[in-house]
C-alpha atoms as a PDB file:
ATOM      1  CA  UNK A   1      13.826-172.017-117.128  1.00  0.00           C
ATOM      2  CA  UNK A   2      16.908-169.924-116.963  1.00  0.00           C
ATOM      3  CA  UNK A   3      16.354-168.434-113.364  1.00  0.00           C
ATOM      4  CA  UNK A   4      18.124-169.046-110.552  1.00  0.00           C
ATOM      5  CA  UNK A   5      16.189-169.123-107.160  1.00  0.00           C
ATOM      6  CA  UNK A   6      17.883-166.499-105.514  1.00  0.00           C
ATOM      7  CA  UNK A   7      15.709-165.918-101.874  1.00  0.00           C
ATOM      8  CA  UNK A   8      18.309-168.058 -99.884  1.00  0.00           C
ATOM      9  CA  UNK A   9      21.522-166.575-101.516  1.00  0.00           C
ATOM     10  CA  UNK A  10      21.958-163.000 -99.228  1.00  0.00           C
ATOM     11  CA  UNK A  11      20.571-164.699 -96.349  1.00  0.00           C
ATOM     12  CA  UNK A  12      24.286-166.074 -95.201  1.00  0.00           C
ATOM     13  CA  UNK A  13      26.256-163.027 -96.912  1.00  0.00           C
ATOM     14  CA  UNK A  14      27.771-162.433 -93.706  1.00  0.00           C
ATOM     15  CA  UNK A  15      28.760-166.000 -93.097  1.00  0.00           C
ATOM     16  CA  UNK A  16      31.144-166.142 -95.945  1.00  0.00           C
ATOM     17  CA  UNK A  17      34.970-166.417 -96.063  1.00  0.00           C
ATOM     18  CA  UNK A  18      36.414-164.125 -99.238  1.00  0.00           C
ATOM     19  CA  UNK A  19      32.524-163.862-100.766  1.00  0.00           C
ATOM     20  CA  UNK A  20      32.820-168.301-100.510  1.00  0.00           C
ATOM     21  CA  UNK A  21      30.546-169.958 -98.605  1.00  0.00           C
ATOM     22  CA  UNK A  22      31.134-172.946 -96.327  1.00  0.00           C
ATOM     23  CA  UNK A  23      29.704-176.035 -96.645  1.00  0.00           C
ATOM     24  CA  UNK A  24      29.784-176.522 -92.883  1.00  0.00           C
ATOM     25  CA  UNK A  25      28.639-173.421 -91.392  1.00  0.00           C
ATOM     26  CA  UNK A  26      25.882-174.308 -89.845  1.00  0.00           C
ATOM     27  CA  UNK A  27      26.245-177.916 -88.872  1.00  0.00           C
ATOM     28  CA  UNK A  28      27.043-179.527 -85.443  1.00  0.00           C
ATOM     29  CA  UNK A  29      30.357-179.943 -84.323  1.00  0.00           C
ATOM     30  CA  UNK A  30      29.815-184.069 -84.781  1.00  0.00           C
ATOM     31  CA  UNK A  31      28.184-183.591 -87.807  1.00  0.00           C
ATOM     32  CA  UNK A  32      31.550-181.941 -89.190  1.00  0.00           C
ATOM     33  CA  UNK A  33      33.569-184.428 -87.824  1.00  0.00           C
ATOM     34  CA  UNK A  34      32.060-187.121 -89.627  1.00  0.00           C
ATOM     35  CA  UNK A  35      32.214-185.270 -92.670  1.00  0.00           C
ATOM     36  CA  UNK A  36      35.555-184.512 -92.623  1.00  0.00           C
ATOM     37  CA  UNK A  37      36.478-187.864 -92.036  1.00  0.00           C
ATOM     38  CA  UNK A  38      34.642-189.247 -94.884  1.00  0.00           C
ATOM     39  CA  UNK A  39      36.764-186.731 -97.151  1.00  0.00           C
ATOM     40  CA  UNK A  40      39.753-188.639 -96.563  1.00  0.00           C
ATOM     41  CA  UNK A  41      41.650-191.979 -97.599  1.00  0.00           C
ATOM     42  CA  UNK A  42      44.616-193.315 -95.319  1.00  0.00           C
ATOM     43  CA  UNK A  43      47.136-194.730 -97.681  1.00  0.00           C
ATOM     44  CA  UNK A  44      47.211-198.660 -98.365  1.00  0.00           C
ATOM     45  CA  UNK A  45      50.952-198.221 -98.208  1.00  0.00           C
ATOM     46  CA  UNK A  46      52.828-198.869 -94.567  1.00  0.00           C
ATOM     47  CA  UNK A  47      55.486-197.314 -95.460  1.00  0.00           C
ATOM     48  CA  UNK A  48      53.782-193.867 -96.758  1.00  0.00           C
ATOM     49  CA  UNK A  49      51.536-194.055 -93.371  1.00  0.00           C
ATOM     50  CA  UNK A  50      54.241-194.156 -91.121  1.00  0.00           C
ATOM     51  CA  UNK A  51      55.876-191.104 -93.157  1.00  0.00           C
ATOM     52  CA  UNK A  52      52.697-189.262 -93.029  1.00  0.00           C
ATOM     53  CA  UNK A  53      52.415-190.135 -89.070  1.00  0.00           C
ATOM     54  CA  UNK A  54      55.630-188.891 -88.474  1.00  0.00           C
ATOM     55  CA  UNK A  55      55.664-185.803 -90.151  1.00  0.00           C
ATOM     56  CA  UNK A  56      52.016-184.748 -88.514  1.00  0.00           C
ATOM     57  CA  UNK A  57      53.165-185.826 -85.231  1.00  0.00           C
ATOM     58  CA  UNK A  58      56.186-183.017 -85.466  1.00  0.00           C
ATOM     59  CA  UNK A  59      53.293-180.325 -86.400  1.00  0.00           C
ATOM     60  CA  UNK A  60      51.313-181.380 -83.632  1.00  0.00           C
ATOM     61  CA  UNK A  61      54.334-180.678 -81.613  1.00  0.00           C
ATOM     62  CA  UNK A  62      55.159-177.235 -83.672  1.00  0.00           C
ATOM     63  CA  UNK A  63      50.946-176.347 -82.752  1.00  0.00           C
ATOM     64  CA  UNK A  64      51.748-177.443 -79.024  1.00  0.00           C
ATOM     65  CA  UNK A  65      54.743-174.524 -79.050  1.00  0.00           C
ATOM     66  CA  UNK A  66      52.415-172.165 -80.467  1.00  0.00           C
ATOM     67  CA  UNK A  67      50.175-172.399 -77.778  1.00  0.00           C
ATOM     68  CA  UNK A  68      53.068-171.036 -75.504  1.00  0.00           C
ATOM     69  CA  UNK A  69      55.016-169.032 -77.927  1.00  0.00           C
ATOM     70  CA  UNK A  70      53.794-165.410 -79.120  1.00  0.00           C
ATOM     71  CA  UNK A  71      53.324-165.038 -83.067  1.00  0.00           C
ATOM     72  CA  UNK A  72      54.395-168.623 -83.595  1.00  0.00           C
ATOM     73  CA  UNK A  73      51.193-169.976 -85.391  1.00  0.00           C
ATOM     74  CA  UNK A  74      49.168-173.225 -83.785  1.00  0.00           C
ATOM     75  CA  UNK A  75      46.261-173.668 -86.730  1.00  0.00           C
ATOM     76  CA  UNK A  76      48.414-173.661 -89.014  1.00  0.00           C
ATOM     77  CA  UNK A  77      50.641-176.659 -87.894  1.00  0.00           C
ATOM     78  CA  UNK A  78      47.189-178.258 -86.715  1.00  0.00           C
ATOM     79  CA  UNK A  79      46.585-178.139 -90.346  1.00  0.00           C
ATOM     80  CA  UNK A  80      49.340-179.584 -91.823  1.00  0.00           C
ATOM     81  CA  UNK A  81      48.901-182.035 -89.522  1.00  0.00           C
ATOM     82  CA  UNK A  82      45.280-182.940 -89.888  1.00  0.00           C
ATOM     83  CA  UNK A  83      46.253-183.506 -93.583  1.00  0.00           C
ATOM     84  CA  UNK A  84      48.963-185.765 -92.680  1.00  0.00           C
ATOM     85  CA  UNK A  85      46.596-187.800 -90.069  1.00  0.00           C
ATOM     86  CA  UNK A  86      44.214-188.143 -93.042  1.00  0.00           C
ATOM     87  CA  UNK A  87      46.406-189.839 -95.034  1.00  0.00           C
ATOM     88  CA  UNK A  88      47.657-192.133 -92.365  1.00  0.00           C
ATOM     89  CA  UNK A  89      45.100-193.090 -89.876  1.00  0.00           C
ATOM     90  CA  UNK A  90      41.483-192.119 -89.538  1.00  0.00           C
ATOM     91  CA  UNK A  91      42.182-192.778 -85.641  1.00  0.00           C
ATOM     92  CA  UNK A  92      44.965-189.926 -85.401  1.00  0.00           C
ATOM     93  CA  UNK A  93      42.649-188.133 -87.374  1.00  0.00           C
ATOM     94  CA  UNK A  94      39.645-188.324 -85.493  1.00  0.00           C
ATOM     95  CA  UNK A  95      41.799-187.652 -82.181  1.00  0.00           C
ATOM     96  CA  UNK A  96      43.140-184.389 -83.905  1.00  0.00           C
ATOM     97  CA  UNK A  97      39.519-183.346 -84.246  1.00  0.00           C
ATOM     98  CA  UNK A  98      38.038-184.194 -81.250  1.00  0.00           C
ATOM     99  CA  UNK A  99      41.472-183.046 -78.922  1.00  0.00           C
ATOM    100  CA  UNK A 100      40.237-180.887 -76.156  1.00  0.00           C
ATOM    101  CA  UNK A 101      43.228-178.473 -76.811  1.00  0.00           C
ATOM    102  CA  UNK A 102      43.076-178.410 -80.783  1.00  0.00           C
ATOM    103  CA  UNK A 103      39.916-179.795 -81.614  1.00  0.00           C
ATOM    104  CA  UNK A 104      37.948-176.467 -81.709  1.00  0.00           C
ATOM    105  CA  UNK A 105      40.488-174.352 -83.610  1.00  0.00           C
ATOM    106  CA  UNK A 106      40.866-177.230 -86.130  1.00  0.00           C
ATOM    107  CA  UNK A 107      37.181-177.575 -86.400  1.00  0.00           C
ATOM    108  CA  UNK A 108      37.030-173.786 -86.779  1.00  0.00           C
ATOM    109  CA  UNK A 109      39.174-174.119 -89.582  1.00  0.00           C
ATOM    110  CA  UNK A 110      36.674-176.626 -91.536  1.00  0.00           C
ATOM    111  CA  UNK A 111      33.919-174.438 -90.889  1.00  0.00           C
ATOM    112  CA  UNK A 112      35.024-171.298 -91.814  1.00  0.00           C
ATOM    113  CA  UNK A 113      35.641-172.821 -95.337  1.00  0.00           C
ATOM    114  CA  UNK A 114      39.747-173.778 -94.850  1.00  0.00           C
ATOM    115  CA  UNK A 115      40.605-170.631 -93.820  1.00  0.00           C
ATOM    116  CA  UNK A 116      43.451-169.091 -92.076  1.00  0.00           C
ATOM    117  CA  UNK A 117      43.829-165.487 -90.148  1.00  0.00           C
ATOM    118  CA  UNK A 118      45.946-163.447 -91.771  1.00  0.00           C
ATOM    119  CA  UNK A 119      48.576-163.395 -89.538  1.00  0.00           C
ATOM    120  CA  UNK A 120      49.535-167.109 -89.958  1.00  0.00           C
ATOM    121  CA  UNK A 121      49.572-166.399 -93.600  1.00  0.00           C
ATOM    122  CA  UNK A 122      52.068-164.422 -93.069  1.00  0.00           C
ATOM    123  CA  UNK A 123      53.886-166.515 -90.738  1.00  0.00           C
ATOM    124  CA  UNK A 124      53.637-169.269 -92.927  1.00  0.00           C
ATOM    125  CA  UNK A 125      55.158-167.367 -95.398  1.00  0.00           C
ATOM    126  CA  UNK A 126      57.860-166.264 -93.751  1.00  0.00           C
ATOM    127  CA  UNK A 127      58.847-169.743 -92.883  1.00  0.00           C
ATOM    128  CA  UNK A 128      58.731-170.589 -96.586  1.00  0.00           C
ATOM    129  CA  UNK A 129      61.006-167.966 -97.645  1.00  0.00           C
ATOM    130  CA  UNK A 130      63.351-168.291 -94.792  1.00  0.00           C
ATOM    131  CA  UNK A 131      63.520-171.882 -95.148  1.00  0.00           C
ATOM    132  CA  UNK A 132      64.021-171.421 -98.960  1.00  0.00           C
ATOM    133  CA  UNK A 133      66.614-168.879 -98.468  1.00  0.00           C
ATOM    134  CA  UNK A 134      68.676-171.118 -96.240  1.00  0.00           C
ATOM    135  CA  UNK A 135      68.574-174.318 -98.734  1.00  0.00           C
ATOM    136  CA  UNK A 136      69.612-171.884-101.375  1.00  0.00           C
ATOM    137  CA  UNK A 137      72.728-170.366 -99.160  1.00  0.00           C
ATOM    138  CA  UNK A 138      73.565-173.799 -98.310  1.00  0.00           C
ATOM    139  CA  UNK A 139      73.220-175.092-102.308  1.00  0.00           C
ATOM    140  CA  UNK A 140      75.177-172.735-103.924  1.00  0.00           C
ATOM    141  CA  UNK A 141      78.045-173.458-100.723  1.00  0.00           C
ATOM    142  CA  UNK A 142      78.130-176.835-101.891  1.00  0.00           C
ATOM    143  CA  UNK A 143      78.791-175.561-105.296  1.00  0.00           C
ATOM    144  CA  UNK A 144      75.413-175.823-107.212  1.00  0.00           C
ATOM    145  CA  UNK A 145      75.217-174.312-110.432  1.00  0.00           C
ATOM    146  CA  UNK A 146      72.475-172.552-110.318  1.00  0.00           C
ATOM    147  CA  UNK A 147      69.611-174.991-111.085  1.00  0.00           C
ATOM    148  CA  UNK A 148      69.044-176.095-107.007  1.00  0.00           C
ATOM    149  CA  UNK A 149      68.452-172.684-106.164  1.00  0.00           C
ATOM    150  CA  UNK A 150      66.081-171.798-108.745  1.00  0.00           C
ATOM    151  CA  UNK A 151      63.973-174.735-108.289  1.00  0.00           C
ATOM    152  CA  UNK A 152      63.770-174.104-105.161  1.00  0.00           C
ATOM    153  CA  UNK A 153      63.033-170.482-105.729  1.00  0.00           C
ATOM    154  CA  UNK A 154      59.880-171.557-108.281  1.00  0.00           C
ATOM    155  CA  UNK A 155      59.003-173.466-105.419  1.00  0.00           C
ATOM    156  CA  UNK A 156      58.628-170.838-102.981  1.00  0.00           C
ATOM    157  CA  UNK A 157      56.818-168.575-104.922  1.00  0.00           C
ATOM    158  CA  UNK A 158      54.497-170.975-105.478  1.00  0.00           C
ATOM    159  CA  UNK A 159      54.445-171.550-101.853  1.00  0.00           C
ATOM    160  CA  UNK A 160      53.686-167.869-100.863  1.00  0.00           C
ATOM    161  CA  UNK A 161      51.262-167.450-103.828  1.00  0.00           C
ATOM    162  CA  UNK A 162      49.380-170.363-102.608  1.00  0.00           C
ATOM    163  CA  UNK A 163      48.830-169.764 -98.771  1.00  0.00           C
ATOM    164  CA  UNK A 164      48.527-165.547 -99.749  1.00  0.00           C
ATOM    165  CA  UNK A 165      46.172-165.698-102.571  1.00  0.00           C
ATOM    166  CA  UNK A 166      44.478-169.255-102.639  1.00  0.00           C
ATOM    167  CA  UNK A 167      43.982-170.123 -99.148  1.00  0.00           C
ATOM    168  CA  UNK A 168      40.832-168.042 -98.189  1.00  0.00           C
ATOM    169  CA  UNK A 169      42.113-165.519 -95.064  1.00  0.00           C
ATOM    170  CA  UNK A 170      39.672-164.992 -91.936  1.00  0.00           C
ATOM    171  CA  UNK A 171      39.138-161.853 -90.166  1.00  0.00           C
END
């Protein structure tokens, strides 16, 4: 009664992201689609929506300049993105997905289990910590006592920890 049945369990070894296996490995690209989408809520509130739709429609512009710019990561701002479509409109959303120029690298992204290559990690982080070292110049200019800066220092670490060490990293 205590066994596991173990025959299907080293069949996909190879398949895995970080020893985790993905739900949608082996499932059609429509078949992920719809799956995705039923993951996600848009918010009831207007107001929240139209935040959400503004703030994925700059990533979708930041993933449009990584197309053309070396090193500057375009999954990553497709992600950010797709999140913010999910919480706004299940239209944007489903256009995200099915985008001839994003649509398979997003769709890569669910597959592979929510992972990112390991060089957007690290641009990703980057951006965290320059970003956080700039608000923290600029704080302690304006004459913050200290508390600004390390708030937003806790928050950066957390950052970095979370996209280095939580976020499952492709090959």
């Amino acid at each position: 009664m205590g066994e596991v049945d173990a025959s299907n369990s080293s069949a996909d070894a190879g398949e895995s992201v970080d020893g985790l296996e993905s739900p949608f490995l082996h499932l059609a690209e429509e078949e992920i689609i719809q799956r995705v989408l039923g993951e996600h809520k848009p918010s009831r509130n207007p107001f929240v929506r139209g935040l959400w739709i503004v703030i994925g429609s700059l990533a979708v512009v930041f993933a449009v300049i990584g197309i053309f710019v070396p090193g500057w990561p375009t999954t990553s701002w497709l992600v950010l993105s797709a999140y913010c479509y999910a919480r706004s409109s299940r239209k944007m959303f489903k256009w995200l997905l099915t985008n001839r120029m994003f649509g398979a690298g997003l769709l890569e992204y669910y597959r592979t289990g929510k992972s990112l290559p390991f060089h957007s990690k690290v641009v990703i982080a980057g951006i965290i910590c320059i970003a956080s070292f700039a608000s923290i110049w600029v704080i302690t200019k304006a004459g913050d006592p200290g508390f600004g800066q390390t708030l937003i220092a806790l928050i950066a670490i957390i950052g970095v920890w979370w996209v280095g060490w939580k976020v499952p990293t492709t090959a």
